[in-house]
N, C-alpha and C. Protein backbone atom coordinates (compact mmCIF):
# COMPACT_ATOMS: atom_id res chain seq x y z
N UNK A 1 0.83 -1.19 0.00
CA UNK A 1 0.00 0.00 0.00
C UNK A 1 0.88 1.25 0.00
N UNK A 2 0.29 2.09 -0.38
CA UNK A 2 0.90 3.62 -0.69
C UNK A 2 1.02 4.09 0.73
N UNK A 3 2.16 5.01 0.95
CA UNK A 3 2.73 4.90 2.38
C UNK A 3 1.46 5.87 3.20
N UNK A 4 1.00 6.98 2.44
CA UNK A 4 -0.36 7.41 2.97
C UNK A 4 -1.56 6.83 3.68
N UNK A 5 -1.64 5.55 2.98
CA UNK A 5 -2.80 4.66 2.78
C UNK A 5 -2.50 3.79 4.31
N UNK A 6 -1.24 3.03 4.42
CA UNK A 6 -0.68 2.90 5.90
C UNK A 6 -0.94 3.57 6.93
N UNK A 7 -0.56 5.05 7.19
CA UNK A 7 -1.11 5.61 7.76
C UNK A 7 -2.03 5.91 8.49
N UNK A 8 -2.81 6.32 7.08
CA UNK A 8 -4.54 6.50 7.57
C UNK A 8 -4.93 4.91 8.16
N UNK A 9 -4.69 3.91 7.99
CA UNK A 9 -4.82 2.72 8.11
C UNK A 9 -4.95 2.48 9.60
N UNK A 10 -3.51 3.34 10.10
CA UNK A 10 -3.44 3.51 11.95
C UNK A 10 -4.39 4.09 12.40
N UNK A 11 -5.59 5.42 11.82
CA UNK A 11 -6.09 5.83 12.34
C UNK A 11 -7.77 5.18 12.83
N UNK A 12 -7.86 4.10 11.98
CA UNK A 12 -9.41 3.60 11.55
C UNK A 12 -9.36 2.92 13.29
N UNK A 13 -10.53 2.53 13.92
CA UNK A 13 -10.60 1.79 15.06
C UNK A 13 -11.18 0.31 14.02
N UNK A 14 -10.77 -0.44 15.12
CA UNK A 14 -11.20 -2.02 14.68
C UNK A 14 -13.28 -1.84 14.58
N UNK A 15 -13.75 -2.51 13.48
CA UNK A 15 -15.46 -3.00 13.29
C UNK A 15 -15.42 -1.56 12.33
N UNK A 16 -14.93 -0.31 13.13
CA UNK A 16 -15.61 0.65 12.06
C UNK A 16 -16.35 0.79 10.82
N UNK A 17 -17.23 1.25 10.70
CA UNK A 17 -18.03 1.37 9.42
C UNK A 17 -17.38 2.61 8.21
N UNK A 18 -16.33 2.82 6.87
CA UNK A 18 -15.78 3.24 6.64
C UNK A 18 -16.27 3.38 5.00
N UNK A 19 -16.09 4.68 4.78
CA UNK A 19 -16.25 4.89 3.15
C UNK A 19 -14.93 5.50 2.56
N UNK A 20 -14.63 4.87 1.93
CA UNK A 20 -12.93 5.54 1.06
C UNK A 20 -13.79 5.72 -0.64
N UNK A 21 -13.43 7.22 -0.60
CA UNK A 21 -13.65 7.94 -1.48
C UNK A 21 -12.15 8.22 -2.45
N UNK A 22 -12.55 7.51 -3.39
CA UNK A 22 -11.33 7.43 -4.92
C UNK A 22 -10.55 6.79 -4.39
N UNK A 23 -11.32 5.53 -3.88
CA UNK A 23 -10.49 3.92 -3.69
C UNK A 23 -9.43 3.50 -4.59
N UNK A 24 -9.26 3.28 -5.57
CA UNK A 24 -8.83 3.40 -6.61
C UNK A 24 -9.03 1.46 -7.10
N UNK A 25 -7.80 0.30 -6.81
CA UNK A 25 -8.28 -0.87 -7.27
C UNK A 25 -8.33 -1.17 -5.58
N UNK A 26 -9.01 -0.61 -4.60
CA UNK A 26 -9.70 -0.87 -3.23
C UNK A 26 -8.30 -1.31 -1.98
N UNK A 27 -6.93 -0.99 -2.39
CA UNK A 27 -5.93 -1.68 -1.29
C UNK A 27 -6.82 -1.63 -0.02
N UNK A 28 -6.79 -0.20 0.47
CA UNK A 28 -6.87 0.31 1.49
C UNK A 28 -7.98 -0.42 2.08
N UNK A 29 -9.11 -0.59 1.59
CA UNK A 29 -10.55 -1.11 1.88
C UNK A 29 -10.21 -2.36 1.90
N UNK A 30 -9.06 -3.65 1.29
CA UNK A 30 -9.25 -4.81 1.33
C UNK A 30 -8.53 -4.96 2.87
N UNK A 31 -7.47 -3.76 3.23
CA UNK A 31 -6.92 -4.49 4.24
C UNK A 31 -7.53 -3.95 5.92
N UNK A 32 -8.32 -2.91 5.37
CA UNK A 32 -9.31 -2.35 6.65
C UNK A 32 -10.19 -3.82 6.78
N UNK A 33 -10.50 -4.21 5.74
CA UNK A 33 -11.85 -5.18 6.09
C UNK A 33 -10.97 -6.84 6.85
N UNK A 34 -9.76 -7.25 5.89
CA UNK A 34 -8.90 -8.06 7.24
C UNK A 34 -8.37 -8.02 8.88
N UNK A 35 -7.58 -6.69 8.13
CA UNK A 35 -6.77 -6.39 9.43
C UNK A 35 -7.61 -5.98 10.48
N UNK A 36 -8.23 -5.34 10.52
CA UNK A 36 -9.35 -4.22 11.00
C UNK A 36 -10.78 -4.39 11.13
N UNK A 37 -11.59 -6.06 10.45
CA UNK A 37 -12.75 -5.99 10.70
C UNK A 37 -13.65 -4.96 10.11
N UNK A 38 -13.06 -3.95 9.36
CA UNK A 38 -13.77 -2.83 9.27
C UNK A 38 -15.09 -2.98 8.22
N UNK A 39 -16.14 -2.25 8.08
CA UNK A 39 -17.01 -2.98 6.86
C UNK A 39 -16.40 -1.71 6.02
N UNK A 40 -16.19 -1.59 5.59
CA UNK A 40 -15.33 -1.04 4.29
C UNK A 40 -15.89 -1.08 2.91
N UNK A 41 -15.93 0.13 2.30
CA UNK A 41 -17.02 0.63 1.24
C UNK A 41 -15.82 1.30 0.69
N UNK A 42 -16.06 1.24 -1.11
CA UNK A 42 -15.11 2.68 -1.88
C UNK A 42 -16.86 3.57 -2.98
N UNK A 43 -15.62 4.30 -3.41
CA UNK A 43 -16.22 4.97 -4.65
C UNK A 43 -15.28 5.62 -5.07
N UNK A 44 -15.09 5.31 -6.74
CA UNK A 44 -14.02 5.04 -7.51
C UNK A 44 -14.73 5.49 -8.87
N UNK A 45 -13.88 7.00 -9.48
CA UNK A 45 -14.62 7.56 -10.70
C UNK A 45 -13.75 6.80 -11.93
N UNK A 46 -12.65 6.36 -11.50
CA UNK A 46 -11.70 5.35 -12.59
C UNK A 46 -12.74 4.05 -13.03
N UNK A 47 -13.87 3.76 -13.92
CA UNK A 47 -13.96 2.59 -14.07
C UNK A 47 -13.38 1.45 -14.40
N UNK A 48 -11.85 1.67 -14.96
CA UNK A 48 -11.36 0.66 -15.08
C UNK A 48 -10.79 -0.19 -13.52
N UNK A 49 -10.64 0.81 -12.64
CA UNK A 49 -10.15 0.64 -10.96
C UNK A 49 -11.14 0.26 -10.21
N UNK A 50 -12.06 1.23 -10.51
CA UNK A 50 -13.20 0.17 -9.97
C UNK A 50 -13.82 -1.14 -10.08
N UNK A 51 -13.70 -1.40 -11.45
CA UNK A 51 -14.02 -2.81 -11.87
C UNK A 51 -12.84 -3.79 -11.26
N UNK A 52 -11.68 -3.29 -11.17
CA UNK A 52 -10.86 -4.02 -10.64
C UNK A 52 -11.23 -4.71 -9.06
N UNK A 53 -11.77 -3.43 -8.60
CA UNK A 53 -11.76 -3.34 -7.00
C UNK A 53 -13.38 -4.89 -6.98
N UNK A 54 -14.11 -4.12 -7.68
CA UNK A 54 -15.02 -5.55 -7.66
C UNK A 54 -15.04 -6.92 -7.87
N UNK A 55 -14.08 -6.95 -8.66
CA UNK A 55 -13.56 -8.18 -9.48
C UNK A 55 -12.31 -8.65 -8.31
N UNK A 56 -12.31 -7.99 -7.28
CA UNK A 56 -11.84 -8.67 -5.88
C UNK A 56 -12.42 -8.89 -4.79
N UNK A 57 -13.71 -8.68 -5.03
CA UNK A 57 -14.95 -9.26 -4.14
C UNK A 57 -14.83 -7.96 -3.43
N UNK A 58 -14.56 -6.27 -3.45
CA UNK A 58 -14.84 -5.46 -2.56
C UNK A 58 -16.01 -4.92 -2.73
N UNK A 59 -16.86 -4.08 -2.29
CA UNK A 59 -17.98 -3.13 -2.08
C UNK A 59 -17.32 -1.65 -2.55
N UNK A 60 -17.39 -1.44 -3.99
CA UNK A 60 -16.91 -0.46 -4.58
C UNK A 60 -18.08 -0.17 -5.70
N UNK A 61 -18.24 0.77 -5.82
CA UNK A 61 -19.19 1.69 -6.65
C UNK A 61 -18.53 2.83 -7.75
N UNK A 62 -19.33 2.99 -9.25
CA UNK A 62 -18.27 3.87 -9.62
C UNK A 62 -19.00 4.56 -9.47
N UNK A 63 -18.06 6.09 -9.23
CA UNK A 63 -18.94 7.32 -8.57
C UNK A 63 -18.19 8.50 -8.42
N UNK A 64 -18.22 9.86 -7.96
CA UNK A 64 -17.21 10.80 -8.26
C UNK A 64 -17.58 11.73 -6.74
N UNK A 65 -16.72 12.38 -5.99
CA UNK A 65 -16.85 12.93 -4.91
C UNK A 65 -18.26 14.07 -4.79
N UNK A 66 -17.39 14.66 -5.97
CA UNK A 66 -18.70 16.00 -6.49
C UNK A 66 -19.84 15.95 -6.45
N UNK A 67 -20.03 14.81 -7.05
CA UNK A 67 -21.36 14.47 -7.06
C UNK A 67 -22.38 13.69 -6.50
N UNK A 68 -21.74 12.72 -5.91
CA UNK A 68 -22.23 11.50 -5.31
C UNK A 68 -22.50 11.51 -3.75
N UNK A 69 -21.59 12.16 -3.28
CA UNK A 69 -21.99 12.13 -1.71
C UNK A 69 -23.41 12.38 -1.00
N UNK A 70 -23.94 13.50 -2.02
CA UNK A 70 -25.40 13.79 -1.61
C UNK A 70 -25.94 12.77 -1.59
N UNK A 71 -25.86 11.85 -1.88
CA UNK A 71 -27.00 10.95 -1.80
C UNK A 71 -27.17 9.88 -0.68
N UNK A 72 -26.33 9.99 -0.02
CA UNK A 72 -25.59 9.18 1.31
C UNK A 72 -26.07 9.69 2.61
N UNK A 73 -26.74 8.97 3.22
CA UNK A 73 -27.43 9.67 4.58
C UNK A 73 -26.19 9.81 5.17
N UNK A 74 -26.78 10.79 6.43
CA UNK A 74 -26.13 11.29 8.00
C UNK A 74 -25.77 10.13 8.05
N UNK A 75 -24.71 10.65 8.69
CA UNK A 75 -23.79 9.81 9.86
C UNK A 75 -23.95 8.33 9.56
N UNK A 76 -23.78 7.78 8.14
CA UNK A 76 -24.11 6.57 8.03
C UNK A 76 -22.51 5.70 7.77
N UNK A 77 -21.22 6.90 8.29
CA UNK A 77 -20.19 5.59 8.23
C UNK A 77 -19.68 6.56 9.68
N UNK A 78 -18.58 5.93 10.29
CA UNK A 78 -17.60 6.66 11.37
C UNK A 78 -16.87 6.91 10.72
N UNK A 79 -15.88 6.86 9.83
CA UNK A 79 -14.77 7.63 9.39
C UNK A 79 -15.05 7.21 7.60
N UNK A 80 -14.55 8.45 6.78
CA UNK A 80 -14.96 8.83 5.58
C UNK A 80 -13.00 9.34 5.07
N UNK A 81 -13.00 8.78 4.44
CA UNK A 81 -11.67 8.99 3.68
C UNK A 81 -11.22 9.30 2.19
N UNK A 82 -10.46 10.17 1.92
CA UNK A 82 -9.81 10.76 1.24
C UNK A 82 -8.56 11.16 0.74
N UNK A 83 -8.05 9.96 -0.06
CA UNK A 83 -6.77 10.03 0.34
C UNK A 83 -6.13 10.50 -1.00
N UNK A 84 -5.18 11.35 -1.24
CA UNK A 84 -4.67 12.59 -2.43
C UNK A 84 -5.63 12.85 -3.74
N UNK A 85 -6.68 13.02 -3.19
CA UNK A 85 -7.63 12.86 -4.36
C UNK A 85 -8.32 14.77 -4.19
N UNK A 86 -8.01 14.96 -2.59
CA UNK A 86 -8.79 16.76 -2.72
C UNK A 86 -8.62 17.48 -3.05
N UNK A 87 -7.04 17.29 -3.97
CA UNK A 87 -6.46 18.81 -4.85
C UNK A 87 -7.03 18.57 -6.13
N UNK A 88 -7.91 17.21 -6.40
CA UNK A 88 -7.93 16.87 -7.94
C UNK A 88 -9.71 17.08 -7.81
N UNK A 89 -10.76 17.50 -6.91
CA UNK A 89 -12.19 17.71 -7.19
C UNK A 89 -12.53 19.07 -7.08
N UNK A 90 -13.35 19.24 -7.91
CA UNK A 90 -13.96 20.46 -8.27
C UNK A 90 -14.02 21.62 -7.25
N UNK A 91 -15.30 20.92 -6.16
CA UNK A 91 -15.60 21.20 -4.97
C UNK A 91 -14.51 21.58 -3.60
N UNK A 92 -13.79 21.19 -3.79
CA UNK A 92 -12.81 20.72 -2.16
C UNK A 92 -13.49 21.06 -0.88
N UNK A 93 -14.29 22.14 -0.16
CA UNK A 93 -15.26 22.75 0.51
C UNK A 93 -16.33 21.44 0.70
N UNK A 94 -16.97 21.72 -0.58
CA UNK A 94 -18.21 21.39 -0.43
C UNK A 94 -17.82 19.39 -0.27
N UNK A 95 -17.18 19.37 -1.04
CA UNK A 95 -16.76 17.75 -0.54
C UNK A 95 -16.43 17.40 1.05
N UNK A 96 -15.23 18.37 1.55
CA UNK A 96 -15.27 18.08 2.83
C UNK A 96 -16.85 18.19 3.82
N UNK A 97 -17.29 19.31 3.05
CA UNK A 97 -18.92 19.04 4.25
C UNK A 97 -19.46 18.23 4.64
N UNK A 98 -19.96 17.46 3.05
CA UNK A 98 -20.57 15.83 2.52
C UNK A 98 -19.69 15.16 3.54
N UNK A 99 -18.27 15.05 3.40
CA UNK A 99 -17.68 13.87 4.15
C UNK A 99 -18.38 13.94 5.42
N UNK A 100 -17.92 15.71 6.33
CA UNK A 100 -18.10 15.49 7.65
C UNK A 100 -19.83 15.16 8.29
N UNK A 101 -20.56 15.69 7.00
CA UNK A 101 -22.34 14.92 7.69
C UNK A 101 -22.43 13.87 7.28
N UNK A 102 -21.83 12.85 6.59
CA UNK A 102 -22.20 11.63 6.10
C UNK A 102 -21.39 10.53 7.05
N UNK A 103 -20.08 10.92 7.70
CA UNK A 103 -19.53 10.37 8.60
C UNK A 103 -19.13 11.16 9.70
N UNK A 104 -18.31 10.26 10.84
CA UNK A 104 -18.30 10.97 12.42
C UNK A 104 -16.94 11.60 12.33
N UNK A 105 -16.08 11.28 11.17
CA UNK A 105 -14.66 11.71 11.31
C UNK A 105 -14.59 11.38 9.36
N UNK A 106 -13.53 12.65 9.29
CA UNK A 106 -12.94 12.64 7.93
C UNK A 106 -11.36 12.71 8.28
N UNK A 107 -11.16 12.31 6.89
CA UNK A 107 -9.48 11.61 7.33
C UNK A 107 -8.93 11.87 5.67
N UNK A 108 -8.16 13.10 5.64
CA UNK A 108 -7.70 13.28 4.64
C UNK A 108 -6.23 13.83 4.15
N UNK A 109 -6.08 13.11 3.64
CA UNK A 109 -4.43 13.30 3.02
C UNK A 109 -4.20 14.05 1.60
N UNK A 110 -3.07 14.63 1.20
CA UNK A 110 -3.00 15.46 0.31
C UNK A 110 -1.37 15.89 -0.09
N UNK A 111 -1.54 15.73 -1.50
CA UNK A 111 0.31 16.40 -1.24
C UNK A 111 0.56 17.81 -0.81
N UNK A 112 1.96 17.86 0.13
CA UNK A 112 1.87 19.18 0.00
C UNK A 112 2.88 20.51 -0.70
N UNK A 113 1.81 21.68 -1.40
CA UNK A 113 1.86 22.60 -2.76
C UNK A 113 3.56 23.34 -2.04
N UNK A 114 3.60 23.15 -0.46
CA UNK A 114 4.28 24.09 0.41
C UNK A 114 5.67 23.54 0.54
N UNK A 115 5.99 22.14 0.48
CA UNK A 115 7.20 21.40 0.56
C UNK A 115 8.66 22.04 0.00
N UNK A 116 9.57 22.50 0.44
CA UNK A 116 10.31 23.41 -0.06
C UNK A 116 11.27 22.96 -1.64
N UNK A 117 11.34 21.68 -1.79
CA UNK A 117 11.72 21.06 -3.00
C UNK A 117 10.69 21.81 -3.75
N UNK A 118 9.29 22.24 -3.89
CA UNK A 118 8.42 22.27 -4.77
C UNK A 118 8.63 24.03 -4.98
N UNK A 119 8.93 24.81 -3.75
CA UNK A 119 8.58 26.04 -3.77
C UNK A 119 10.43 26.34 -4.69
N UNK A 120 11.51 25.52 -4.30
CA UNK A 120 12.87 25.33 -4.95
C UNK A 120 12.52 25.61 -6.49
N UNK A 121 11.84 24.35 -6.88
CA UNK A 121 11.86 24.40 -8.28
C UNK A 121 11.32 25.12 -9.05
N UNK A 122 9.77 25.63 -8.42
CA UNK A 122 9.16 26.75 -8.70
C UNK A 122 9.74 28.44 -9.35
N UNK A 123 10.76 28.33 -8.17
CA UNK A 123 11.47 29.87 -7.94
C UNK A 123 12.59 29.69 -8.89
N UNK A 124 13.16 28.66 -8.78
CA UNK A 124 14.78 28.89 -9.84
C UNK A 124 14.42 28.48 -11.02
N UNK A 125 13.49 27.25 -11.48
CA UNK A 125 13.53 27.48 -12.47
C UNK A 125 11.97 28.09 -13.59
N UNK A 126 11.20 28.59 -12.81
CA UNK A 126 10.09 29.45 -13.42
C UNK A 126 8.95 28.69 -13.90
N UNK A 127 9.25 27.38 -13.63
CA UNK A 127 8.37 26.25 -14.04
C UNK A 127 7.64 25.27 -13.03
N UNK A 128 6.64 24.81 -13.31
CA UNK A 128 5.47 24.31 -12.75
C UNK A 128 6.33 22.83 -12.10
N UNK A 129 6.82 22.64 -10.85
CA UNK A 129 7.43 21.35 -10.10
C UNK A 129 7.57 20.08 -10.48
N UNK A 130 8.33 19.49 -10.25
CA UNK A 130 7.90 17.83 -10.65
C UNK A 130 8.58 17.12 -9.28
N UNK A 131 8.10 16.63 -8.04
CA UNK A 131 8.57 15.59 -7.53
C UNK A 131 7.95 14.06 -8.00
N UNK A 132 8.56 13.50 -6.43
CA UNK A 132 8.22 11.81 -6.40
C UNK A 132 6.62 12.21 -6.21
N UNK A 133 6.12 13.39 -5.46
CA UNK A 133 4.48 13.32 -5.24
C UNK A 133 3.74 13.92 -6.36
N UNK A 134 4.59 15.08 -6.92
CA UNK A 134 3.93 15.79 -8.11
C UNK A 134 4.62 15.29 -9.28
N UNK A 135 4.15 14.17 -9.63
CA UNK A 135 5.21 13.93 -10.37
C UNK A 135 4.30 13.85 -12.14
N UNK A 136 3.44 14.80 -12.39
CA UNK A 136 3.10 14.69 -13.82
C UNK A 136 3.57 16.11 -13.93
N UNK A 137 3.35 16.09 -15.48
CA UNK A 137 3.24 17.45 -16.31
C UNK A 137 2.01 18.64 -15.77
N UNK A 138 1.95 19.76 -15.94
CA UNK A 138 0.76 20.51 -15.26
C UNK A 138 -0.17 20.37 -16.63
N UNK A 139 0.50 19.86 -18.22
CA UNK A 139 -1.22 20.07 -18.91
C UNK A 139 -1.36 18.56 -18.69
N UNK A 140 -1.10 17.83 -17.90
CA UNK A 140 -1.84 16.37 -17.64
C UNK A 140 -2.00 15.33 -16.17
N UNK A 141 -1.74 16.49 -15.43
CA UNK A 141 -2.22 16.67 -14.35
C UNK A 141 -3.94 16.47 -13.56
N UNK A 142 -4.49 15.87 -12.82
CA UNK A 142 -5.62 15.84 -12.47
C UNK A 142 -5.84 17.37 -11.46
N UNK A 143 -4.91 17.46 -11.14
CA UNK A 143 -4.62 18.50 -9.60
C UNK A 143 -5.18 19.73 -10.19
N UNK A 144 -6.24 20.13 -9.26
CA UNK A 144 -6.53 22.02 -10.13
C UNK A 144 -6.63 22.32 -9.03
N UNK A 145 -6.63 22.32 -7.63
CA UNK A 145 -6.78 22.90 -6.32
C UNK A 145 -5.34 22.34 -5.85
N UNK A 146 -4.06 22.83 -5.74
CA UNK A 146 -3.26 22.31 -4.82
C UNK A 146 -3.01 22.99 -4.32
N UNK A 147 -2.33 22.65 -2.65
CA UNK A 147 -2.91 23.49 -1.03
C UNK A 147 -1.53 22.73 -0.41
N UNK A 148 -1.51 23.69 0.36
CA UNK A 148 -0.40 23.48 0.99
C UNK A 148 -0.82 23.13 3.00
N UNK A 149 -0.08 22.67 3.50
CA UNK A 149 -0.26 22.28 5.48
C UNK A 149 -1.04 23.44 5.33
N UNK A 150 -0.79 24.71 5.63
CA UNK A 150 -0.70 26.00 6.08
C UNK A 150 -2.26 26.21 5.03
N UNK A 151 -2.82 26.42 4.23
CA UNK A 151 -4.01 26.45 3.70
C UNK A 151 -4.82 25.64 4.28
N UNK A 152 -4.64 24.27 4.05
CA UNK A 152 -5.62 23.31 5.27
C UNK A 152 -5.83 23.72 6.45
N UNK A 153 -4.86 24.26 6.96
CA UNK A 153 -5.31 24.48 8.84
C UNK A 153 -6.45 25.74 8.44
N UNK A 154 -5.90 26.76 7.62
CA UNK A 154 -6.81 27.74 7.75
C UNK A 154 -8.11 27.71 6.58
N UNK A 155 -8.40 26.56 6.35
CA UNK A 155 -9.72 26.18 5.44
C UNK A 155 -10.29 25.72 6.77
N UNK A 156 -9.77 24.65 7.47
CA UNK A 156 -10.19 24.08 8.54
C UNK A 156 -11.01 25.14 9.53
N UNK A 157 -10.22 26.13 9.94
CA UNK A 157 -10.55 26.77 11.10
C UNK A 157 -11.89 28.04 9.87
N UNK A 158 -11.89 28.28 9.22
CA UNK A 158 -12.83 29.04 8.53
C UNK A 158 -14.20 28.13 7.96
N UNK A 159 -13.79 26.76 7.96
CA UNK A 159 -15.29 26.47 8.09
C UNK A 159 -15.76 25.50 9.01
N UNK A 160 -14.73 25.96 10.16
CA UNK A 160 -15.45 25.12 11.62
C UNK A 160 -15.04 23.63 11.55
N UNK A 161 -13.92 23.00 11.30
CA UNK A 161 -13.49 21.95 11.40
C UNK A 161 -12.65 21.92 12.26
N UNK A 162 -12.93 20.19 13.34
CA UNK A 162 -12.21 20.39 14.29
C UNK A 162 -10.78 19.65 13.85
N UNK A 163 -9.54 19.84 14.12
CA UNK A 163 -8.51 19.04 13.55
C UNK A 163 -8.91 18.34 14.76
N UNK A 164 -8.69 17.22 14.44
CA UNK A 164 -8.42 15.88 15.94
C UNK A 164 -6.99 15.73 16.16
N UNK A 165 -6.35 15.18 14.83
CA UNK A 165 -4.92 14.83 14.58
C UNK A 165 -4.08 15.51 13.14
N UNK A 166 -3.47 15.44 12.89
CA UNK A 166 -2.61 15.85 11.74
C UNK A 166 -0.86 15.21 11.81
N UNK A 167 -0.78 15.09 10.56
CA UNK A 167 1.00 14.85 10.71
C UNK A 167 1.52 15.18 9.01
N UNK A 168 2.77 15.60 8.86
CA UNK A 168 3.14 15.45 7.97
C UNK A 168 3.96 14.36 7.59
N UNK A 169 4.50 13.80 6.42
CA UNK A 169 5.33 12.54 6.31
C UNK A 169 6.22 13.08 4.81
N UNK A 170 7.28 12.04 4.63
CA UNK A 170 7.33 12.31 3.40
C UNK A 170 7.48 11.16 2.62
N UNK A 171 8.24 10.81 1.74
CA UNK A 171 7.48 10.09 0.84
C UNK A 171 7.90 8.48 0.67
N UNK A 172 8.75 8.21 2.17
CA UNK A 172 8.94 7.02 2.90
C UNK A 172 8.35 6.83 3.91
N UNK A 173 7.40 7.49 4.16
CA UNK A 173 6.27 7.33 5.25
C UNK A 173 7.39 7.62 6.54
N UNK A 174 7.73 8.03 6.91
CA UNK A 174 8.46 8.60 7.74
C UNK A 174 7.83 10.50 8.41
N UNK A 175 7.26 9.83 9.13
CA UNK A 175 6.39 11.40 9.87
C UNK A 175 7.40 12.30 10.16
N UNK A 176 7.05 13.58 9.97
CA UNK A 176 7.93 14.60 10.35
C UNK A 176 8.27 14.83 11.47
N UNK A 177 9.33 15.26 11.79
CA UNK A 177 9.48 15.68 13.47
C UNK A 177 8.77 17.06 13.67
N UNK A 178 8.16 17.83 13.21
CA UNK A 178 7.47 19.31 13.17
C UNK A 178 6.03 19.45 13.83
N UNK A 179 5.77 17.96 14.56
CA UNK A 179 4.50 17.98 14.91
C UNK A 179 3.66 19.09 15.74
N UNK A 180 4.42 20.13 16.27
CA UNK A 180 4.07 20.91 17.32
C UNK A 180 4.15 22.23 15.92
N UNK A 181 5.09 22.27 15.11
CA UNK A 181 4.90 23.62 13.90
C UNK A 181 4.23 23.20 12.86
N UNK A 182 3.30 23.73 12.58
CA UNK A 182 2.42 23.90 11.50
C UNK A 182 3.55 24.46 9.64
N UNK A 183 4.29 25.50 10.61
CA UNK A 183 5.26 26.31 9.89
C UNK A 183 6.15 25.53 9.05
N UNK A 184 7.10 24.76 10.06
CA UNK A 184 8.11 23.67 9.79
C UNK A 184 7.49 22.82 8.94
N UNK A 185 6.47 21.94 9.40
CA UNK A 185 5.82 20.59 8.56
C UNK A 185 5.45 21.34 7.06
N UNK A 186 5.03 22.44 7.05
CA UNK A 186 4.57 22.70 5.64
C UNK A 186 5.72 23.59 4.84
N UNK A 187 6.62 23.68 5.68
CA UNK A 187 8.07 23.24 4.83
C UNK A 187 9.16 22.14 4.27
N UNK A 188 8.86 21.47 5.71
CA UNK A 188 9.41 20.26 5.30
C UNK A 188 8.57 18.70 4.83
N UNK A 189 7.38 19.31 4.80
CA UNK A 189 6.18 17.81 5.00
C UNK A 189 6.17 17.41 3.23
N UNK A 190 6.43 16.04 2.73
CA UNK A 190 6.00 16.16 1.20
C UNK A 190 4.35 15.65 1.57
N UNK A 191 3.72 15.25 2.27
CA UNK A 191 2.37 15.13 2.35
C UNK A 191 1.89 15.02 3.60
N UNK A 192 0.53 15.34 3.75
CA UNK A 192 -0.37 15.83 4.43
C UNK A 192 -1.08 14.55 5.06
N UNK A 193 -1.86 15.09 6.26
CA UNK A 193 -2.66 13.67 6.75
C UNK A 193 -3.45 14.08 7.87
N UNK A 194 -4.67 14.79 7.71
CA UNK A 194 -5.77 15.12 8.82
C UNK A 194 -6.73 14.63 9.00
N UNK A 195 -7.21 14.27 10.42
CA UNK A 195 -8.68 13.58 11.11
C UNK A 195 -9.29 14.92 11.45
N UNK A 196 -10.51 14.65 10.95
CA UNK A 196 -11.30 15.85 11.04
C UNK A 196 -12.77 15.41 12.03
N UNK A 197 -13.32 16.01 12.50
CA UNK A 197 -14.89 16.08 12.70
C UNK A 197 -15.54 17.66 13.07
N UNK A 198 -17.21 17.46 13.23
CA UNK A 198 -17.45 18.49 13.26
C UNK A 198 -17.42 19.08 14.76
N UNK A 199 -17.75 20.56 14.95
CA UNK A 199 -17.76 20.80 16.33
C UNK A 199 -18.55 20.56 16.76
């Protein structure tokens, strides 16, 4: 699994009822539902990933953040996930809402725009970044919202989201030591990783 996907993996409690949003061919969901007991659900706008994810006996739906969440009652999972998929939907706002009334906790990861390799390449050479996380071209790119630590906290606190947890990592899954700076991690963090609920 993608070192993100690990992660968030630590955060799920054992039985939880869980929706992973842009599952992709379902890792994350096959090993919540072993390791974890979890009942574990995706939705996956890739149909070729999704068909995959079914064609492994998971509970995957094809479906797209934007659009689909409305239709999903209250509080009908405990934790709702999102993992580097919120710089690439339309919405980003209005998606996080859906997550936080449709489940008790959102849990979302993201690369981050702030990582100083990215702001490096940016500045010297006048051109749009390429790491191990950003690693396409910008005209073939999915990403049209990318956000940096430091934007998340303050999207968070402007539309009333409580952070529970956060960490940055980079791209050996190796958490940052910056846990106490917001500042530091979204200098040194190559990705993002917040538990959210409402107040």
């Amino acid at each position: 699994m993608r070192v993100d996907l690990r992660l968030i993996a630590e955060m799920i409690t054992p039985g939880a009822r869980v929706l992973d949003i842009g599952c992709g061919d379902g890792a994350l969901l096959e090993y919540l539902a072993l390791a974890k007991g979890a009942d574990a659900r995706g939705i996956e706008i890739d149909m070729a990933e999704a068909t995959r994810a079914v064609a492994a006996g998971l509970a995957v739906i094809h479906g797209d953040a934007d659009n689909d969440l409305a239709f999903y009652p209250d509080a009908a999972f405990d934790f709702v996930i999102l993992s580097r998929t919120l710089q690439a939907v339309e919405k980003p706002r209005e998606v996080l809402r859906q997550m936080l009334r449709i489940g008790q906790h959102a849990i979302v990861s993201f690369p981050n725009f702030g990582h100083w390799a990215v702001r490096w390449q940016l500045a010297w050479t006048g051109r749009m970044p390429m790491t191990n996380t950003w690693n396409r071209g910008w005209y073939e790119t999915p990403n049209i919202h990318p956000c940096t630590i430091r934007d998340f906290f303050e999207l968070c606190e402007r539309d009333g989201f409580v952070v529970e947890e956060w960490l940055a990592a980079d791209d050996d899954g190796l958490k940052s030591p910056w846990r106490r700076s917001a500042w530091l991690a979204n200098l040194f963090g190559e990705q993002a990783l917040f538990k959210l609920r409402r107040k």
